[in-house]
Structure formats: C-alpha cells, structure tokens
N, C-alpha and C. Protein backbone atom coordinates (compact mmCIF):
# COMPACT_ATOMS: atom_id res chain seq x y z
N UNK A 1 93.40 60.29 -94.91
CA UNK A 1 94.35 59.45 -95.62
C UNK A 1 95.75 59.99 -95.36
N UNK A 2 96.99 59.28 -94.44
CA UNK A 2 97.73 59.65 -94.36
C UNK A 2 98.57 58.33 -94.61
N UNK A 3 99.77 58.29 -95.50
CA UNK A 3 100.66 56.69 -95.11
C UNK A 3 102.00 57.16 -94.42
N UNK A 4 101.53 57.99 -93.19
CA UNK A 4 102.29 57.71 -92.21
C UNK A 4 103.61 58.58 -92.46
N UNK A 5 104.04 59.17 -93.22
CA UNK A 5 105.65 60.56 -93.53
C UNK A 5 104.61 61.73 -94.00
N UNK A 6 103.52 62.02 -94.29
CA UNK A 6 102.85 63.38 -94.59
C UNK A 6 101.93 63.88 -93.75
N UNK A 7 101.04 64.88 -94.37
CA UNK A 7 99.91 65.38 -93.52
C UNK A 7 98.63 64.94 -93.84
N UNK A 8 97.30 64.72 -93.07
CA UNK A 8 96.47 63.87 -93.48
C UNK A 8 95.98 65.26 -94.03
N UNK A 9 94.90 64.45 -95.53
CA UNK A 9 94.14 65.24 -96.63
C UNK A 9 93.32 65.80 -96.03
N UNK A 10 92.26 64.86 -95.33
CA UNK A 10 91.18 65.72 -94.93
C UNK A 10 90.69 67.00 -94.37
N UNK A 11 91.65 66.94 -93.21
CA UNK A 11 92.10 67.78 -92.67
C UNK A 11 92.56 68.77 -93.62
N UNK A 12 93.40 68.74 -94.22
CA UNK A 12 93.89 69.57 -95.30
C UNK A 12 93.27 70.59 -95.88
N UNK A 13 92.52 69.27 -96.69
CA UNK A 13 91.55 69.78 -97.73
C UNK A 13 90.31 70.53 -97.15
N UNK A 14 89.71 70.55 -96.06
CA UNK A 14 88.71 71.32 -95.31
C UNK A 14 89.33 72.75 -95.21
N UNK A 15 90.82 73.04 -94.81
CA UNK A 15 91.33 74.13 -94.48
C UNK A 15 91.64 75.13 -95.66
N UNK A 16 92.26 73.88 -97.02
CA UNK A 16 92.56 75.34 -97.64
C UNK A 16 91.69 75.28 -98.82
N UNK A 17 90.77 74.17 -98.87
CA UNK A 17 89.57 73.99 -100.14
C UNK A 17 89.06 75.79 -100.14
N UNK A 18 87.95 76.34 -99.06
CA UNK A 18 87.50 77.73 -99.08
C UNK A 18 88.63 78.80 -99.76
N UNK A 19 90.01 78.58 -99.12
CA UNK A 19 90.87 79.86 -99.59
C UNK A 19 91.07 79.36 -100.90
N UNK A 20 91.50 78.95 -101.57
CA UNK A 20 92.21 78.55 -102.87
C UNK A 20 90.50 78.90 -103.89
N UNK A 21 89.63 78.69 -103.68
CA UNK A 21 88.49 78.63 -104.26
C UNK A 21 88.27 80.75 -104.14
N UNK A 22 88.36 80.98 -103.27
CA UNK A 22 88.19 82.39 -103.03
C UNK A 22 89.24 82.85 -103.35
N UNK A 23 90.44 82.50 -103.71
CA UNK A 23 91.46 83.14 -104.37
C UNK A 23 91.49 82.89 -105.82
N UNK A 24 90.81 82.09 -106.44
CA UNK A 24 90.82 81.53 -107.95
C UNK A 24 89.54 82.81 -108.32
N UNK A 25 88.14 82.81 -107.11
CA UNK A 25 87.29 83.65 -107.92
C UNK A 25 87.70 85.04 -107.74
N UNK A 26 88.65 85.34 -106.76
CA UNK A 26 89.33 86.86 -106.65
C UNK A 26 89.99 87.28 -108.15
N UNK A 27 90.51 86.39 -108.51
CA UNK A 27 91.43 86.26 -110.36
C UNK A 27 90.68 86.43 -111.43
N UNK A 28 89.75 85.71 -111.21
CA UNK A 28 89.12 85.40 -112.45
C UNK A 28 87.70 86.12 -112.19
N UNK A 29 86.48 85.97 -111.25
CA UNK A 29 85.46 87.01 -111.04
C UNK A 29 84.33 85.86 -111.03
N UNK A 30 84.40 84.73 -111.84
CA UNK A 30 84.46 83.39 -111.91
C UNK A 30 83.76 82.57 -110.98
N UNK A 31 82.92 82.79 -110.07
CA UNK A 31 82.52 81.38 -109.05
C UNK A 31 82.67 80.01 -109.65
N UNK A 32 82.27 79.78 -110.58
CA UNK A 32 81.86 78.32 -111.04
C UNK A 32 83.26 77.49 -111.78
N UNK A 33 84.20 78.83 -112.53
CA UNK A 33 85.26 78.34 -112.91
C UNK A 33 86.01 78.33 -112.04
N UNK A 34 86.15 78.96 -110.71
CA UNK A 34 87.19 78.77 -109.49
C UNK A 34 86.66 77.58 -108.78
N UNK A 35 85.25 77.07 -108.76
CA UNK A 35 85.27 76.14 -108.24
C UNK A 35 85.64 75.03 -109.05
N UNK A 36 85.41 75.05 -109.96
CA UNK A 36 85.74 74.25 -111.36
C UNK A 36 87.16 73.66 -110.81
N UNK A 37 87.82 74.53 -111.17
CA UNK A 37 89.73 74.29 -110.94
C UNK A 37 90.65 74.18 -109.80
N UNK A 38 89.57 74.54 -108.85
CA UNK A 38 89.83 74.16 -107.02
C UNK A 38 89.55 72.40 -107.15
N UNK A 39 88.56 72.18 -107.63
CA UNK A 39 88.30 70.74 -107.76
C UNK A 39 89.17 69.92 -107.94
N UNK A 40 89.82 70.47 -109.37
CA UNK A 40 90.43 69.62 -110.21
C UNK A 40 91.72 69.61 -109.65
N UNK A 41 92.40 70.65 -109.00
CA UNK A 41 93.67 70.42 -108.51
C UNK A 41 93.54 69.34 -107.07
N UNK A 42 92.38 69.71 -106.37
CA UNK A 42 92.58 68.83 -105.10
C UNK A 42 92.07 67.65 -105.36
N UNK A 43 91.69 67.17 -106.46
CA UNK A 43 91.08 65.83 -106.72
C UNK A 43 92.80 65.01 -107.39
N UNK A 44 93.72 65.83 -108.14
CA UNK A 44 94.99 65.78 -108.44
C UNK A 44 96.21 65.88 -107.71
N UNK A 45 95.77 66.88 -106.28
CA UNK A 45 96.33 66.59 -105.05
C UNK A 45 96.28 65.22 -104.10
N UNK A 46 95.17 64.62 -104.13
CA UNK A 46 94.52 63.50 -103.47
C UNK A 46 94.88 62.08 -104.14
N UNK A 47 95.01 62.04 -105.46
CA UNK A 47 95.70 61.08 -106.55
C UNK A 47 97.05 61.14 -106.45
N UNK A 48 97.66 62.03 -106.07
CA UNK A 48 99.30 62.16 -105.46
C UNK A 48 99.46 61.99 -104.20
N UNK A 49 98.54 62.34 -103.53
CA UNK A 49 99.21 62.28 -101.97
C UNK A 49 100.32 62.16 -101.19
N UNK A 50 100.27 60.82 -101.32
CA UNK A 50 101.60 60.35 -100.67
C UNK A 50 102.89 60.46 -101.19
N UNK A 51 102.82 61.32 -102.29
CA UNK A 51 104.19 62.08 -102.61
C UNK A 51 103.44 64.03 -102.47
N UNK A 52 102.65 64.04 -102.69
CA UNK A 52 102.34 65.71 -102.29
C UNK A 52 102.11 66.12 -100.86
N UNK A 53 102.00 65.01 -100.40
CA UNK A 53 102.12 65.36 -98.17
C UNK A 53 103.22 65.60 -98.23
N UNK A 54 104.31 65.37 -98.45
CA UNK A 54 105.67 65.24 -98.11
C UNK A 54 106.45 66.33 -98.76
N UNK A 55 105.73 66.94 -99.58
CA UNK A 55 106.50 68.32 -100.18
C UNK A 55 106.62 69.34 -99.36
N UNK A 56 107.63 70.23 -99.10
CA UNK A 56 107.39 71.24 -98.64
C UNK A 56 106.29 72.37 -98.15
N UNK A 57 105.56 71.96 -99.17
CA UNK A 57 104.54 73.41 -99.78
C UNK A 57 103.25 72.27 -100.96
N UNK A 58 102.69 71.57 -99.93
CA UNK A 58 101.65 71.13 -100.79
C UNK A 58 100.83 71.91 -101.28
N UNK A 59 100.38 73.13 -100.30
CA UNK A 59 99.83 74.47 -100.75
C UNK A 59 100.25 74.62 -101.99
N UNK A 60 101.39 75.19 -101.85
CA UNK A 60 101.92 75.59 -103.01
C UNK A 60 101.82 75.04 -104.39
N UNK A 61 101.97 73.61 -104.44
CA UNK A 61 101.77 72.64 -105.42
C UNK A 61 100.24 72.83 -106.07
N UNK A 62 99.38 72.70 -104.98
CA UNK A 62 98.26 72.52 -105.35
C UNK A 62 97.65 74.20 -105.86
N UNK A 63 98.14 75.26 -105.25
CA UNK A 63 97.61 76.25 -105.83
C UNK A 63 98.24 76.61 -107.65
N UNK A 64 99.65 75.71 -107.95
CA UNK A 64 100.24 76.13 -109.28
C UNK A 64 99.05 75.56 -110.09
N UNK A 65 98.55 73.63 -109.88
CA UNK A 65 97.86 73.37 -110.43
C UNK A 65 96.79 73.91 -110.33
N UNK A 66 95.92 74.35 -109.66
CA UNK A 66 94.76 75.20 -109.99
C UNK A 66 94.94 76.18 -110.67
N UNK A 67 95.88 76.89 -110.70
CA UNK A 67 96.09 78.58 -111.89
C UNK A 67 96.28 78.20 -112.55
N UNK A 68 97.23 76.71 -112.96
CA UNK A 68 96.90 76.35 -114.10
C UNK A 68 95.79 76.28 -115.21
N UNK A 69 95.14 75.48 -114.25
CA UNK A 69 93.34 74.99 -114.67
C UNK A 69 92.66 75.99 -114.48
N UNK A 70 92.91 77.02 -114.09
CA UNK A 70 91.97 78.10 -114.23
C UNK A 70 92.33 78.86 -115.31
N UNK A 71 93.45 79.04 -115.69
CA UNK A 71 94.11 79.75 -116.95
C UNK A 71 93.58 78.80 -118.04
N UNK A 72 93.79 77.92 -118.05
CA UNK A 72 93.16 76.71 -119.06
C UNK A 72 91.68 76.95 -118.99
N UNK A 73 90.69 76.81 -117.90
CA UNK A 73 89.53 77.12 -118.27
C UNK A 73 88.78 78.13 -118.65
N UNK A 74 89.40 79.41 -118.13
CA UNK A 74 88.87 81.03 -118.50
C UNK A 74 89.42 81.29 -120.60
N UNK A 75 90.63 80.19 -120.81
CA UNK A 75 90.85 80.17 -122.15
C UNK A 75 89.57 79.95 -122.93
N UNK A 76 89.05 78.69 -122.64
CA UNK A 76 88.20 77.79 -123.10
C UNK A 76 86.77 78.57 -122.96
N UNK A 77 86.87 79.42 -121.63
CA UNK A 77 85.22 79.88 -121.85
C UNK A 77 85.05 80.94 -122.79
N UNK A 78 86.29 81.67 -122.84
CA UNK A 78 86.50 83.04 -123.65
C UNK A 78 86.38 82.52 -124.47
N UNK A 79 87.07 81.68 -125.84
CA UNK A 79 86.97 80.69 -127.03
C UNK A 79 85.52 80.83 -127.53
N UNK A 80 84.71 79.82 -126.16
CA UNK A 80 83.24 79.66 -126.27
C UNK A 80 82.78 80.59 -126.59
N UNK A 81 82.81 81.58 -125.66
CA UNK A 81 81.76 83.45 -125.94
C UNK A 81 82.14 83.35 -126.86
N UNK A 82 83.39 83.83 -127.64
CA UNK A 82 83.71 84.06 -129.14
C UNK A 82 82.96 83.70 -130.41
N UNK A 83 83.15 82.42 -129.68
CA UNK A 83 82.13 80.96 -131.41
C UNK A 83 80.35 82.13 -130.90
N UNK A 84 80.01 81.80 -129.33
CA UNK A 84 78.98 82.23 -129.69
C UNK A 84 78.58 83.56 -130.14
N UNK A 85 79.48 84.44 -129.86
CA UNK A 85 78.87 86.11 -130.68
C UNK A 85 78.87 85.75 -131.68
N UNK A 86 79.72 84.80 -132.38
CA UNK A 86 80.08 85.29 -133.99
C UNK A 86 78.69 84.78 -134.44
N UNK A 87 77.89 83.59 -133.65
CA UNK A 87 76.68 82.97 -133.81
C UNK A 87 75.72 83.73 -133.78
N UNK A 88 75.65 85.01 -132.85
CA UNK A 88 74.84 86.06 -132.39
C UNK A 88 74.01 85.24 -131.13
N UNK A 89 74.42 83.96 -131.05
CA UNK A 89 73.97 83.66 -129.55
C UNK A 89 73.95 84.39 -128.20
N UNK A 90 73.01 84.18 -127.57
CA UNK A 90 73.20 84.93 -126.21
C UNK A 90 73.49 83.97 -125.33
N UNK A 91 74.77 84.46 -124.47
CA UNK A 91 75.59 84.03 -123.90
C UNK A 91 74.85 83.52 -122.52
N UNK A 92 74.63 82.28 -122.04
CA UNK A 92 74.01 82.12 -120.81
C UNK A 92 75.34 82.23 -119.49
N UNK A 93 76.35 82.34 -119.27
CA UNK A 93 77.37 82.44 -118.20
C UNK A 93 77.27 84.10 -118.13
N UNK A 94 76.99 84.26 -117.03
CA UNK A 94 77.08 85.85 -116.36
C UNK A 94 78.54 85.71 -115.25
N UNK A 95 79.02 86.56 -115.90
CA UNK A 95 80.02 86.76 -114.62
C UNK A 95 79.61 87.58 -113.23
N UNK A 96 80.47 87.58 -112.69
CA UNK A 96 80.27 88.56 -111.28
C UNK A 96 80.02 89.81 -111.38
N UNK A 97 79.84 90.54 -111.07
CA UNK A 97 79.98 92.03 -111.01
C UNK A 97 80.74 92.44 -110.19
N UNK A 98 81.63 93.55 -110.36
CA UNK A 98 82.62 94.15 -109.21
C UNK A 98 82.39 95.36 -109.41
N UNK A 99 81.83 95.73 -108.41
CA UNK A 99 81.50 96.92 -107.81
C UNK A 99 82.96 98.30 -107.12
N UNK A 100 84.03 96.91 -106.67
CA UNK A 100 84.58 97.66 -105.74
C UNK A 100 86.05 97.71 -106.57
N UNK A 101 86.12 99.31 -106.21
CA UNK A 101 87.61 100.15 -107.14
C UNK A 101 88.30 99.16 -106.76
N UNK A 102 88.95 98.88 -105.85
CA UNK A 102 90.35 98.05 -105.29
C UNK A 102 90.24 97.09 -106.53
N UNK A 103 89.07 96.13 -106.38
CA UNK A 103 89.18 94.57 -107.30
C UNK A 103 89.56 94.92 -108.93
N UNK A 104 88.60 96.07 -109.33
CA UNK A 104 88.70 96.54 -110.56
C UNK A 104 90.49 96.60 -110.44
N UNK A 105 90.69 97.92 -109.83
CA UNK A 105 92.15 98.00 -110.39
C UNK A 105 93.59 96.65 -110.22
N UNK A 106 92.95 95.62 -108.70
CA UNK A 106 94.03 94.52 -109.14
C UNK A 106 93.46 93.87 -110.43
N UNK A 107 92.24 93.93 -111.12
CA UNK A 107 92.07 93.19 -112.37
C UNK A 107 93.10 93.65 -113.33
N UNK A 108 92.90 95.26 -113.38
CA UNK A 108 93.96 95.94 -114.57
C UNK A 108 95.38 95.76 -114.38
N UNK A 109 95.55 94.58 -113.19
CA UNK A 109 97.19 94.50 -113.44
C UNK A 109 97.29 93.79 -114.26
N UNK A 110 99.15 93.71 -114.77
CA UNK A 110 99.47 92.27 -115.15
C UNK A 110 99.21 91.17 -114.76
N UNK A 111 99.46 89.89 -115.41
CA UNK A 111 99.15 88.70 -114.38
C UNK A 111 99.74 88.52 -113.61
N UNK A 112 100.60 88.45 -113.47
CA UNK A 112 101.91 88.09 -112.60
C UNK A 112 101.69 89.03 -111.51
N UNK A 113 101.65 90.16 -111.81
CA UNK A 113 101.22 90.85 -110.37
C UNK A 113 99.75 90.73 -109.60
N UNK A 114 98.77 90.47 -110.78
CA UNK A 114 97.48 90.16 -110.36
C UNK A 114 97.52 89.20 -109.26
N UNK A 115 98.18 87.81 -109.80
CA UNK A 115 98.33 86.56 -109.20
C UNK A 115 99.40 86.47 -108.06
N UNK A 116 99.86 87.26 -108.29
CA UNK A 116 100.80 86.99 -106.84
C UNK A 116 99.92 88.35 -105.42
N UNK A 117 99.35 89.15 -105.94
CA UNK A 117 98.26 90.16 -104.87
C UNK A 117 97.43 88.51 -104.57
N UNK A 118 96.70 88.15 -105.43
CA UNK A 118 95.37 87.64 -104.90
C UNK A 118 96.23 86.38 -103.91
N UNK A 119 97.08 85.92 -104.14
CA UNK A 119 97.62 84.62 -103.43
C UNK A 119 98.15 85.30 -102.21
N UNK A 120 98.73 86.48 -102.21
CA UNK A 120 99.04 87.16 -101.03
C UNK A 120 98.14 87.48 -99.86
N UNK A 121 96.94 88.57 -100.50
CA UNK A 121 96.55 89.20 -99.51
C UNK A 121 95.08 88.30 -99.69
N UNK A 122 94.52 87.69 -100.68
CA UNK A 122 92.76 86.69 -100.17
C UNK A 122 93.68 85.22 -100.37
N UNK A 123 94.45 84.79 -100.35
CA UNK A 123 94.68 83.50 -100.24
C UNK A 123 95.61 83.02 -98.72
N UNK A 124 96.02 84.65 -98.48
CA UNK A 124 97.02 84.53 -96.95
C UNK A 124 98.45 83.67 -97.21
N UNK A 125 98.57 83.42 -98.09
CA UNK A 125 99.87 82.24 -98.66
C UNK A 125 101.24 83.55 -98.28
N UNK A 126 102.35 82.86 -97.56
CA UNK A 126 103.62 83.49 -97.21
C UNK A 126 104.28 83.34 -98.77
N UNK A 127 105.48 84.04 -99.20
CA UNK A 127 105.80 84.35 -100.59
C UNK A 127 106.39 83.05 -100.70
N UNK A 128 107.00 81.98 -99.72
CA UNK A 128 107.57 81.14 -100.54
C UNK A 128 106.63 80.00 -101.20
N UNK A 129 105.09 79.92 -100.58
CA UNK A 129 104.38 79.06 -101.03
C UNK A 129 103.92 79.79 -102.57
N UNK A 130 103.67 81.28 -102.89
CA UNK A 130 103.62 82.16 -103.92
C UNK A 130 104.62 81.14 -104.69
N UNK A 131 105.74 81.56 -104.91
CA UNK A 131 106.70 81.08 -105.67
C UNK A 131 106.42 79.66 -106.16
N UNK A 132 106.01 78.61 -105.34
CA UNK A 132 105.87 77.62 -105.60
C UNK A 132 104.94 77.34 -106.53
N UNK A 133 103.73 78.60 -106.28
CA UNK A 133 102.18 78.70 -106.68
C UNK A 133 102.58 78.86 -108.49
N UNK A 134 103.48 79.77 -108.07
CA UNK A 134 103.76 80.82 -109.74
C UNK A 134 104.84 79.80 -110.44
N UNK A 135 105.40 79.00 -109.71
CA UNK A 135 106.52 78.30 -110.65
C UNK A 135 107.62 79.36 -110.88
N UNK A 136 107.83 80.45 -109.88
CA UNK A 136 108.53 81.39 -109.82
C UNK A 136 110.11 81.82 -108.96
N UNK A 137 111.25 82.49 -108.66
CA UNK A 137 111.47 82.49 -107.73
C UNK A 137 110.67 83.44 -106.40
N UNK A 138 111.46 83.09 -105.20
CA UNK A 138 110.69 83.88 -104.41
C UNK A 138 111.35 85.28 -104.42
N UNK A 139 112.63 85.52 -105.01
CA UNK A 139 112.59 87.66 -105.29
C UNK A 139 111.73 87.87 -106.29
N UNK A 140 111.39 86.82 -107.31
CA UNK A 140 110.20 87.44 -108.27
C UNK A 140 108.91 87.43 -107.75
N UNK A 141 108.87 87.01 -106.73
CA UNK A 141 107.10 87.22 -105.93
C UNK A 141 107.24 88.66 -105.29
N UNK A 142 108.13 88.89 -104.66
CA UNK A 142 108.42 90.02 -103.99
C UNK A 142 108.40 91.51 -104.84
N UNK A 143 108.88 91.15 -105.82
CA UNK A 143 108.87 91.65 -107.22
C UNK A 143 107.53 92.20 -107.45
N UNK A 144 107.24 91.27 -107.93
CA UNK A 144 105.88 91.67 -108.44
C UNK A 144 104.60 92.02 -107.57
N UNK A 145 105.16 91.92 -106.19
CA UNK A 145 103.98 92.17 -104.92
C UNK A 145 104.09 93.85 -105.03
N UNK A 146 105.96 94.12 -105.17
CA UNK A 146 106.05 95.51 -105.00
C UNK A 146 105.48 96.20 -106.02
N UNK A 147 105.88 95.87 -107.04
CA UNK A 147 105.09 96.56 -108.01
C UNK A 147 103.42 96.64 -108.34
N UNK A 148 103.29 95.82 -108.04
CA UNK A 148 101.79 95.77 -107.74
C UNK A 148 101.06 96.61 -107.03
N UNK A 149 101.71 96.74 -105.51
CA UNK A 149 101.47 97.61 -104.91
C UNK A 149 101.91 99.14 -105.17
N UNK A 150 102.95 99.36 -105.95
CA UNK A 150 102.80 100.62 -106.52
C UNK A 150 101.72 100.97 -107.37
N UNK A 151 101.85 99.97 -108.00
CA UNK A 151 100.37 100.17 -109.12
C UNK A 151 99.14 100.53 -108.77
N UNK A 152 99.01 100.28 -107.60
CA UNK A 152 97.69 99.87 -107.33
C UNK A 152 97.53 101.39 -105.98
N UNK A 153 98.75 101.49 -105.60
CA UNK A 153 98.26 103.02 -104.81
C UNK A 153 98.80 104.23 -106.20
N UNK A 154 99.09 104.04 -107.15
CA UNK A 154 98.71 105.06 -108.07
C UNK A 154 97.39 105.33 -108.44
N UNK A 155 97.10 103.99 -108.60
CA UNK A 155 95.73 104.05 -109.90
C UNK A 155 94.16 104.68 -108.74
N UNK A 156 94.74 104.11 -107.59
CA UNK A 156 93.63 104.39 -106.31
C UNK A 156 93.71 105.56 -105.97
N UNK A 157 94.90 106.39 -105.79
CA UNK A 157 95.26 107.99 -105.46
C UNK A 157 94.45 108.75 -106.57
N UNK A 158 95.20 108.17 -107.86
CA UNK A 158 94.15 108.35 -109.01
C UNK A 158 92.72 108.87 -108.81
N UNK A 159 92.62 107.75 -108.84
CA UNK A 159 90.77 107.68 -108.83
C UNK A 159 90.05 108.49 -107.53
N UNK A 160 90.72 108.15 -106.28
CA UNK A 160 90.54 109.06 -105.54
C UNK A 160 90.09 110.39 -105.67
N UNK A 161 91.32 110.63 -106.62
CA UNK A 161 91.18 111.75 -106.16
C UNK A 161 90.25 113.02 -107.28
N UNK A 162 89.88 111.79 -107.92
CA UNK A 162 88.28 112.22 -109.04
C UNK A 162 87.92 112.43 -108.82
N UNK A 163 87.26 111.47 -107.59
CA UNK A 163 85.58 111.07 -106.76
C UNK A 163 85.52 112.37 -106.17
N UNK A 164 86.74 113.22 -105.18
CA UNK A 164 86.87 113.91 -103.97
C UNK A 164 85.97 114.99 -104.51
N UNK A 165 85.33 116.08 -103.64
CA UNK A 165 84.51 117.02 -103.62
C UNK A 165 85.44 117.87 -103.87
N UNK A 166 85.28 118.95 -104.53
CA UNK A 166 86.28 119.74 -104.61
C UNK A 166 85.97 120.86 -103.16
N UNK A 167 87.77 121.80 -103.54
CA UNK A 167 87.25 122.00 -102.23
C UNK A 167 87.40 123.77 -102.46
N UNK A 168 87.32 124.67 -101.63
CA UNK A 168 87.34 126.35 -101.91
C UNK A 168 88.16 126.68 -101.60
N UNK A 169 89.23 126.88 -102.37
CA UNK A 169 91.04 127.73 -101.68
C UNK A 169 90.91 128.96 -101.41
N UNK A 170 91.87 129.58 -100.02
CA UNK A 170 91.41 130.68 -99.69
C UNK A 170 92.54 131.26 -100.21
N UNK A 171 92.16 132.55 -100.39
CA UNK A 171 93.34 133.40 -101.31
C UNK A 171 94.52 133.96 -100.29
C-alpha cells in the first residue's frame, strides 16, 4: 500500500515488525506483551499511512506508539498480579527469565536510559529516530545513552569483579 509520496507498508512492516518486537521484549522481558504492542502500533501505523510514509522517521513514530502501549500494558498486567495476590490467586503469566548480567543490569536502569540502550543497541535505530521514539530531544538521547553507558560499565566492573577468582600477591 503506497499512494504514491511515501514508502510502501509491506515492505516496511516485514523489516522492522522483528526489531521493534525484540526491542519491546528487550524492555519489558515480556514476549506476549511486546508482541501485544508491536501489533497495536503497526496496525495504527497502517490506519495512518499515508500521512506516516511521509514522515521523516515513520520508525520513529511507530516505535513512540508502541512504548507507549507497552508502558500502558505492563501497567495493566502489574494492576492484574496485584488484584490477584491480594486474591491469593496463582498467577498464570510467567515472565522470561534473564539469565544474563548485561540484561539484568540495563533492567536496573532508569527508563529513559533503559529505553533509549534497548532502541540503540537491539533495535539498531540512529539517535534521531530515538528522539522521535522517546518524544525527546536528540542531546537528550545522547544523554541518556551516555549515562547509561556509564552505568552500566560500573555496575558490570562491579560485578565482575565479584565473580573473579581471587588471585595470590607476591610480596
């Protein structure tokens, strides 16, 4: 579907459907709610079209609305768990497991830095489509990439340097 001044969807949507979906469950840990809100933005991308081909940064557009809807839906499931502990229900949604230090510690960022790592380095997005993503400027993507990345080779040097074997100093 193209009317002729944008880029056709299909095409589109084949290319960045996988990343945006693998960058929503990088955030959240989430398969079902990243696919959830990958949906909903490109089904909201596709209902716009022919004014979202023509934007700069449809990427961009379409990844704000998905963090949207993913912020909106991880609200709603947390809510849910809530009603159900207080029920003493057992919770049928299992999240992911993360095994690996790196993911753990971009989890313990802020959001803002969380979300601008995962759009960076698993979504491949250049900072000005970021900005667009975050509703941000682009020195505040940069911003928060840097800091992030400080954060994140502290907390890893950190931990590092727990794990390490100790070693025998010679006198």
């Amino acid at each position: 579907m193209d009317d002729g001044g944008g880029i056709e969807f299909e095409g589109w949507y084949r290319r960045e459907h996988p990343r945006l979906i693998g960058s929503l469950a990088a955030l959240s840990g989430r398969d079902d709610l990243a696919a959830e809100a990958a949906d909903e933005a490109f089904a909201r991308a596709l209902a716009r079209w022919p004014r979202v081909s023509k934007m700069a940064s449809p990427g961009g557009w379409t990844y704000r609305v998905a963090l949207n809807e993913l912020r909106r839906r991880m609200r709603r499931s947390s809510t849910e768990r809530q009603a159900l502990d207080r029920l003493d229900a057992p919770v049928d949604v299992e999240d992911r497991p993360i095994d690996d230090d790196v993911w753990r510690a971009v989890r313990a960022l802020p959001d803002r830095q969380r979300t601008a790592i995962v759009l960076r380095y698993v979504a491949d997005l250049p900072e000005v489509d970021i900005a667009e993503a975050m509703h941000v400027s682009r020195g505040t993507v940069a911003s928060n990439l840097s800091d992030a990345r400080r954060s994140l080779a502290r907390y890893l040097g950190d931990h590092d340097a727990d794990r390490a074997e100790p070693t025998e100093v010679s006198p």
